[in-house]
N, C-alpha and C. Protein backbone atom coordinates (compact mmCIF):
# COMPACT_ATOMS: atom_id res chain seq x y z
N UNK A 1 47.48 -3.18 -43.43
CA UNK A 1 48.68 -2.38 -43.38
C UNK A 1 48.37 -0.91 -43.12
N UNK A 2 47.20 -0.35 -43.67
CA UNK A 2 47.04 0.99 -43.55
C UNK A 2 46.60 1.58 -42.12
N UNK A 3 45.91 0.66 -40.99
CA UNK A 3 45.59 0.55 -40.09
C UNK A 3 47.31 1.22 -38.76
N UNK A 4 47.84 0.19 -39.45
CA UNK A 4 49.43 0.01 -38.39
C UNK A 4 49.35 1.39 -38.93
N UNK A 5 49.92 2.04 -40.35
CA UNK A 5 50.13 3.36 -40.19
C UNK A 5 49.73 4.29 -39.75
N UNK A 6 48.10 4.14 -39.35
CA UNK A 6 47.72 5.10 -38.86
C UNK A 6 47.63 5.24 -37.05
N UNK A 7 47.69 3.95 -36.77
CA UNK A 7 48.01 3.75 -35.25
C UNK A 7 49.38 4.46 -34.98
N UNK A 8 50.20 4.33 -36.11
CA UNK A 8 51.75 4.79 -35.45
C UNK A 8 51.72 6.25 -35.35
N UNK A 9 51.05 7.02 -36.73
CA UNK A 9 50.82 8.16 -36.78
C UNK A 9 50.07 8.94 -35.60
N UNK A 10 49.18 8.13 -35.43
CA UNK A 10 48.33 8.40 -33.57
C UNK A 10 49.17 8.33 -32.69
N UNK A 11 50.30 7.21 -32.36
CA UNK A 11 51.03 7.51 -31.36
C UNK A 11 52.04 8.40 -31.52
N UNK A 12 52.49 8.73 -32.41
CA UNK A 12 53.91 10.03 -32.53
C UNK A 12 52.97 11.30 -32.39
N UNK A 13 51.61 11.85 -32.68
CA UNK A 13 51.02 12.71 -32.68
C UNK A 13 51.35 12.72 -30.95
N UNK A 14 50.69 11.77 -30.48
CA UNK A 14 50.64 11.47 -28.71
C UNK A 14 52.02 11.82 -28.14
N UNK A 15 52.68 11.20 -28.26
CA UNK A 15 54.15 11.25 -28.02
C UNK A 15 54.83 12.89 -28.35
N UNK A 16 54.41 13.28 -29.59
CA UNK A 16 54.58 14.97 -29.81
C UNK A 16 54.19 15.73 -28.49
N UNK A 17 52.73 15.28 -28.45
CA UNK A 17 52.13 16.30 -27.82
C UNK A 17 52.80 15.91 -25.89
N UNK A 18 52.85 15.09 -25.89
CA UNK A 18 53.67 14.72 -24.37
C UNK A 18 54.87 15.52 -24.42
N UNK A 19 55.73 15.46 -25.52
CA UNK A 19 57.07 15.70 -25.36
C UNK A 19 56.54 17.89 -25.01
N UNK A 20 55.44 18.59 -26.07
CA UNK A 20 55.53 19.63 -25.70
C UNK A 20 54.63 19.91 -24.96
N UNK A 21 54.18 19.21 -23.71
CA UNK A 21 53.52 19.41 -22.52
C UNK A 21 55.01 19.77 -21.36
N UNK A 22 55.69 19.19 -21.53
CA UNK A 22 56.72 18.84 -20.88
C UNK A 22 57.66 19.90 -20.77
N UNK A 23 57.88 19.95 -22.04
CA UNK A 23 58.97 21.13 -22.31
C UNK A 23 58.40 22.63 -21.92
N UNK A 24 56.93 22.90 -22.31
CA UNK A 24 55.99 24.03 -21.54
C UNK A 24 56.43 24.18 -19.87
N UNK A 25 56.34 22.93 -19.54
CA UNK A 25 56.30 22.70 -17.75
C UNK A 25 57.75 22.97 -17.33
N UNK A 26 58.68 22.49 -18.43
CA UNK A 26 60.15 22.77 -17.88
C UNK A 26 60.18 24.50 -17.85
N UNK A 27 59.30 25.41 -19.10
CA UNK A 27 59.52 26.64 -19.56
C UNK A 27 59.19 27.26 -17.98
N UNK A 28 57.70 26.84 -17.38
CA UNK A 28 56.94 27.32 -16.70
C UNK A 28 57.92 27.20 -15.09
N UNK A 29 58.69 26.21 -14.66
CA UNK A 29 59.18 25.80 -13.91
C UNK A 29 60.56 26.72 -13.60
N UNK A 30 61.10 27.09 -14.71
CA UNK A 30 62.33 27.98 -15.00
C UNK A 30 61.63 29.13 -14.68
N UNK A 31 60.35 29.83 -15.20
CA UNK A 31 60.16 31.08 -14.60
C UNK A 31 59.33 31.40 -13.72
N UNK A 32 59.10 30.43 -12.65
CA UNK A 32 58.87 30.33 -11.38
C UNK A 32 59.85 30.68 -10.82
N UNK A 33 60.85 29.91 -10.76
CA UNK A 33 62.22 29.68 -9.89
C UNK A 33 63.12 31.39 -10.21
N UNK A 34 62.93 32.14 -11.85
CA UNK A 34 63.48 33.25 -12.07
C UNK A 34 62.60 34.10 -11.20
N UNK A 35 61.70 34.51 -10.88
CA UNK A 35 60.66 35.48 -9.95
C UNK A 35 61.01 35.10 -9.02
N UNK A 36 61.07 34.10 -8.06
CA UNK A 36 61.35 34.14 -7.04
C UNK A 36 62.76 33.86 -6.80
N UNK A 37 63.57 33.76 -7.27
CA UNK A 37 64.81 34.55 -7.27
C UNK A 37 65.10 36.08 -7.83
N UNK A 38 64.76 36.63 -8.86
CA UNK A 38 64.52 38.03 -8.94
C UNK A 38 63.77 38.88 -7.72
N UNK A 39 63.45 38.17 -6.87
CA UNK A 39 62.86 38.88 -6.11
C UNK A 39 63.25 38.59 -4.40
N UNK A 40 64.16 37.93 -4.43
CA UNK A 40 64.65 37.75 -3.43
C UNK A 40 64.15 36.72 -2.00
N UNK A 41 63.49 35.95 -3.02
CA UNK A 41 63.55 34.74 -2.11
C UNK A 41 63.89 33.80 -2.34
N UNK A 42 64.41 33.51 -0.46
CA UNK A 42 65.46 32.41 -0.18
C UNK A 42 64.29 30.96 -0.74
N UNK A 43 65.19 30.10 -1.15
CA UNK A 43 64.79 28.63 -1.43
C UNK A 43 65.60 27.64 -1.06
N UNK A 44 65.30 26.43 -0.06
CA UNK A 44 65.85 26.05 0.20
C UNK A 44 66.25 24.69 -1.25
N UNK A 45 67.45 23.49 -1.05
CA UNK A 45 67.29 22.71 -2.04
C UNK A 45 66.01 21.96 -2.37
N UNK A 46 65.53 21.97 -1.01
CA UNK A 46 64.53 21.15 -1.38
C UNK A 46 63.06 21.72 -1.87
N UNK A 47 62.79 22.93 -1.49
CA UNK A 47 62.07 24.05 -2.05
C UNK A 47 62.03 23.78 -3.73
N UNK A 48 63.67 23.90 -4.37
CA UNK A 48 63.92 23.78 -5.61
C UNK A 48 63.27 22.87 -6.24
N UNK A 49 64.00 21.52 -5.40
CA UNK A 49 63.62 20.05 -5.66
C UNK A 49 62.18 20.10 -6.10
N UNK A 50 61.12 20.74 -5.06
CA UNK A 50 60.04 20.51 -5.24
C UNK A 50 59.15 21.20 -6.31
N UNK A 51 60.15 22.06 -6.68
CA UNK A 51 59.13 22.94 -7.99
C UNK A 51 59.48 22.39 -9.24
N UNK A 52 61.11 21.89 -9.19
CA UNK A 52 61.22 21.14 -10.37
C UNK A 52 60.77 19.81 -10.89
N UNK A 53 60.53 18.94 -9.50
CA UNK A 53 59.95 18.12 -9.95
C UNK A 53 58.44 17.83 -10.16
N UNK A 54 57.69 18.63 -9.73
CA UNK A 54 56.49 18.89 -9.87
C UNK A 54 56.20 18.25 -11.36
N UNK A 55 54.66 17.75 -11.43
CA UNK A 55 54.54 16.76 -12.68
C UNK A 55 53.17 17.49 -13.16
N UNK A 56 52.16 18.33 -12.28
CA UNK A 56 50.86 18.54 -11.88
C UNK A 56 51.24 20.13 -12.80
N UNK A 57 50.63 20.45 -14.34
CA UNK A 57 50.63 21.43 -14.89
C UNK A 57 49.76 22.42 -14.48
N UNK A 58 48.87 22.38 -13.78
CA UNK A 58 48.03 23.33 -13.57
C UNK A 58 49.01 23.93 -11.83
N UNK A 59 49.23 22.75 -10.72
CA UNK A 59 50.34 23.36 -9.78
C UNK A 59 51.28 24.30 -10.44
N UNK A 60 51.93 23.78 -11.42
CA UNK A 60 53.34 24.95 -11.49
C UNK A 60 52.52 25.83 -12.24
N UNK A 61 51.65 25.82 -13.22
CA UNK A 61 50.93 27.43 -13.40
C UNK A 61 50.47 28.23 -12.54
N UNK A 62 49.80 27.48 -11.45
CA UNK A 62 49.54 28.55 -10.19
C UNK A 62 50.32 28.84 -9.39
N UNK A 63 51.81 28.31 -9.52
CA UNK A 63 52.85 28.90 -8.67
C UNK A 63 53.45 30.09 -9.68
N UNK A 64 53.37 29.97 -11.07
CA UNK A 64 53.70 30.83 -12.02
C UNK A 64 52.67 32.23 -11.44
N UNK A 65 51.56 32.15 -11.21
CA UNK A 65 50.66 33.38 -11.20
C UNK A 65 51.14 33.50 -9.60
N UNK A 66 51.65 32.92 -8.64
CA UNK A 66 51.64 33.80 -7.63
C UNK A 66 53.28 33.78 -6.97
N UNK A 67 54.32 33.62 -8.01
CA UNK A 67 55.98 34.00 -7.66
C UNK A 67 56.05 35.22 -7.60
N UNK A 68 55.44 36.37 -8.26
CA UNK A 68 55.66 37.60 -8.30
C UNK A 68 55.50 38.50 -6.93
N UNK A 69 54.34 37.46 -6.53
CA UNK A 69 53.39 38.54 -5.37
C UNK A 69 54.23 37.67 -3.85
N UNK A 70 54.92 36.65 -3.91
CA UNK A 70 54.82 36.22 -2.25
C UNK A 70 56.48 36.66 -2.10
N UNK A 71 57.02 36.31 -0.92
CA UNK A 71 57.71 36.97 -0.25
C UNK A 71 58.45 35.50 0.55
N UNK A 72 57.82 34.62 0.28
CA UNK A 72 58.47 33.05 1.06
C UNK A 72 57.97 31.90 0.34
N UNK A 73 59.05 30.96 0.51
CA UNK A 73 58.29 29.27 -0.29
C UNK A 73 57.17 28.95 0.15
N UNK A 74 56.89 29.54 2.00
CA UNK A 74 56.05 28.57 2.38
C UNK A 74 54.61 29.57 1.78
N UNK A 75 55.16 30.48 0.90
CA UNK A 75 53.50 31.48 0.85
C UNK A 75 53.33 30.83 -0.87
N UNK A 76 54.46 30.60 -1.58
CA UNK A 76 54.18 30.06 -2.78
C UNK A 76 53.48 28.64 -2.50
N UNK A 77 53.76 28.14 -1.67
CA UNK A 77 53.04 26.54 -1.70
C UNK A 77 52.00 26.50 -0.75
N UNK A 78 50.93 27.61 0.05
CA UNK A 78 50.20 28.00 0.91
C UNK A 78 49.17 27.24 -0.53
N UNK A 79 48.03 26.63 0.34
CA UNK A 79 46.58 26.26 -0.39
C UNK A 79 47.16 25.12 -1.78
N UNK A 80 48.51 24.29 -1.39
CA UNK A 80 48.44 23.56 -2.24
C UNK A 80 48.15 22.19 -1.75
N UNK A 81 47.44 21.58 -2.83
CA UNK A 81 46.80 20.44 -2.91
C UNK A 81 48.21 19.49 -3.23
N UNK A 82 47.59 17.98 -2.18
CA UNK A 82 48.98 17.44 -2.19
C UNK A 82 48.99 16.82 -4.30
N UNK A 83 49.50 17.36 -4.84
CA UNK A 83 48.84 17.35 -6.40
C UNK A 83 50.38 16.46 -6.88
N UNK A 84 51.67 16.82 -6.31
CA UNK A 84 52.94 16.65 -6.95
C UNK A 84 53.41 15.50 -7.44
């Protein structure tokens, strides 16, 4: 019996930590999309489409470090690996 509890306890730990990987990526994804709208670039829907659905945490962090500096979608997604 003590076994099952601790397996379950392992998976809700797992399941925690998924749920705030996720919610980070939704955080990170929202202030992508705010910089490059604060800054005046156009996005098309599918531009959108593609940053929101992005699954690859280290992609939307490196679109996080370079929304500030580009000037077009196609310069935010320049040198990306097909990762999505």
């Amino acid at each position: 019996m003590r076994n099952i509890s601790m397996e379950r306890r392992a998976e809700a730990r797992a399941a925690g930590r998924e749920t705030v990987r996720v919610e980070t990526r939704a955080r990170l994804v929202r202030a992508v999309l705010a910089f490059l709208d604060g800054n005046g670039v156009r996005l098309t829907g599918e531009d959108r489409e593609r940053i929101a659905s992005c699954t690859d945490d280290a992609l939307v962090e490196s679109w996080l470090f370079k929304a500030p500096f580009v000037s077009s979608a196609s310069e935010l997604f320049e040198d990306d690996s097909p990762r999505r």
